[in-house]
C-alpha atoms as a PDB file:
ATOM      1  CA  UNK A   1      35.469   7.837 -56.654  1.00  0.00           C
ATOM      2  CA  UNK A   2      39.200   7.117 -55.872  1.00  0.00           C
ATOM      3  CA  UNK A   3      39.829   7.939 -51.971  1.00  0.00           C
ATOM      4  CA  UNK A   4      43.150   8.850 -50.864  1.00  0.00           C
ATOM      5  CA  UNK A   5      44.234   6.340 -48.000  1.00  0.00           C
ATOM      6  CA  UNK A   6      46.082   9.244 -46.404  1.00  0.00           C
ATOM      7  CA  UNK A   7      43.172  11.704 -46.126  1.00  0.00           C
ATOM      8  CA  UNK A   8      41.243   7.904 -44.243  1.00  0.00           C
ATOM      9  CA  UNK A   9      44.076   7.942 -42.001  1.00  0.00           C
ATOM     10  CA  UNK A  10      44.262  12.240 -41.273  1.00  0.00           C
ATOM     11  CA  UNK A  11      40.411  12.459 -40.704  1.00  0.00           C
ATOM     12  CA  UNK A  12      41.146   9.312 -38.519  1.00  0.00           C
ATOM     13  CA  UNK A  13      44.182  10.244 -36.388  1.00  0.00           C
ATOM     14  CA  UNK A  14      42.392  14.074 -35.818  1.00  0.00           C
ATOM     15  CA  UNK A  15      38.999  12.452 -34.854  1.00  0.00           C
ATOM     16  CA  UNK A  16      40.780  10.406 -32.481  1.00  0.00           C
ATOM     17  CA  UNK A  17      42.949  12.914 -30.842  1.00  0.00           C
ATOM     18  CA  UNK A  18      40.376  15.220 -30.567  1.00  0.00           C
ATOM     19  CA  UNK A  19      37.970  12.503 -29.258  1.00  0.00           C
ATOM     20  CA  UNK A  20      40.749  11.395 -26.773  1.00  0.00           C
ATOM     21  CA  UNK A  21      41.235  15.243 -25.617  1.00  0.00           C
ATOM     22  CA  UNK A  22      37.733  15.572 -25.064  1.00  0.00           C
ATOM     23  CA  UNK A  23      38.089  18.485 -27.841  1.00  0.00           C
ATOM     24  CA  UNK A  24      35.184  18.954 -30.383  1.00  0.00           C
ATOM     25  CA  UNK A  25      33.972  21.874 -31.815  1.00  0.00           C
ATOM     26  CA  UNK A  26      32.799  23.130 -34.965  1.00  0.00           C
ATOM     27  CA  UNK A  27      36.285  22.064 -37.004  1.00  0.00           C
ATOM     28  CA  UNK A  28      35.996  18.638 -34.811  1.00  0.00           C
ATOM     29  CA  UNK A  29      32.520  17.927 -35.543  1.00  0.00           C
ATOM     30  CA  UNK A  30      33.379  18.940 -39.260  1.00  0.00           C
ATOM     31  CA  UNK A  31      36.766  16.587 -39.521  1.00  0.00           C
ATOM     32  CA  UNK A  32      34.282  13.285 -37.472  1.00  0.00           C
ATOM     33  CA  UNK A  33      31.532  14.136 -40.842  1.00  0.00           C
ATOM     34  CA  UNK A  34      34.647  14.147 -43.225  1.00  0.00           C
ATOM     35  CA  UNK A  35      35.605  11.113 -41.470  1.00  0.00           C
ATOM     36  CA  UNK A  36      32.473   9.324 -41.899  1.00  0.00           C
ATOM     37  CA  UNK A  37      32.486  10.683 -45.419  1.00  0.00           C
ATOM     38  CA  UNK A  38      35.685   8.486 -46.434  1.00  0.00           C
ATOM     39  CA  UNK A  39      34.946   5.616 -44.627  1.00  0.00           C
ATOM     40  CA  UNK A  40      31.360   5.265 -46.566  1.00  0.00           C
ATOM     41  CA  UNK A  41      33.672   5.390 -49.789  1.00  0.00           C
ATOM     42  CA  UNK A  42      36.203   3.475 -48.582  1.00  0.00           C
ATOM     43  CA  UNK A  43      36.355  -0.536 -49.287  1.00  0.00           C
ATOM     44  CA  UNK A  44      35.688  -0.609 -45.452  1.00  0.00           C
ATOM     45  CA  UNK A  45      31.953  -0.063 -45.953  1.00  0.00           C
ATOM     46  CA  UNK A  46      30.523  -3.356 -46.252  1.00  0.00           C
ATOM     47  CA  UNK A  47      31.965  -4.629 -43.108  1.00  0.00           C
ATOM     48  CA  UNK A  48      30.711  -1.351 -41.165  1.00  0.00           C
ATOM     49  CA  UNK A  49      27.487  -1.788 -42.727  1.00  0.00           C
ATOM     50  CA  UNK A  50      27.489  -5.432 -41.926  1.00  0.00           C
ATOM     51  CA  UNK A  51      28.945  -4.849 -37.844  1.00  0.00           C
ATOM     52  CA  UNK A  52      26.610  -2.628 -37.503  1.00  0.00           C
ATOM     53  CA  UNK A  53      23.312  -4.314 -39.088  1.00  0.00           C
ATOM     54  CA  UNK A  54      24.357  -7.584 -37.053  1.00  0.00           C
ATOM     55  CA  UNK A  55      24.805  -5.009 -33.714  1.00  0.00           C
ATOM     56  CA  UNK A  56      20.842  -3.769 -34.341  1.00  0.00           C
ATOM     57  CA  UNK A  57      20.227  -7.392 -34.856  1.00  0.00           C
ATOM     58  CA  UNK A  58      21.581  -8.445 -31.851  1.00  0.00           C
ATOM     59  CA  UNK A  59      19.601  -5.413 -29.802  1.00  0.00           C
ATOM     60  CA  UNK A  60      16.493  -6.203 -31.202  1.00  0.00           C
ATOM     61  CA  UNK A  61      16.404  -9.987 -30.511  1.00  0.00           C
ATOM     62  CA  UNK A  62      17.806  -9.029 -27.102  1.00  0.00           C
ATOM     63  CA  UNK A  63      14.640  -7.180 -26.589  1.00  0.00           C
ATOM     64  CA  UNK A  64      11.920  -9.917 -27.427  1.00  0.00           C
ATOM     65  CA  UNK A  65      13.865 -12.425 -25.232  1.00  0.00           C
ATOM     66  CA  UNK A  66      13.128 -10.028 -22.467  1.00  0.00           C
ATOM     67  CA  UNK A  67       9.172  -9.055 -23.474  1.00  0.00           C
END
């Protein structure tokens, strides 16, 4: 699937804006999915996959060091 860098950057900018404005309705929560939508076919993927495994990671160990 070939991804248009601009339509990353739109969904990006307008999620943030709207985020930042503390504006989010139905076209908001619709341009945040598209969002997510690019950025799981961008070449960004791996790393978000791998920040966020290592972030559950972290959690979870954080938890038995407590119990």
């Amino acid at each position: 699937m070939v991804l248009s860098i601009s339509g990353l950057v739109l969904a990006l900018i307008l999620t943030a804006v709207m985020l930042r404005t503390r504006y989010l309705p139905i076209g908001g929560a619709l341009t945040a999915a598209s969002l997510g939508y690019f950025l799981a076919a961008s070449g960004a993927a791996p790393a978000i996959n791998a920040f966020f495994s290592a972030f559950a990671a972290g959690i979870s160990s954080l938890g038995h060091s407590f119990g």
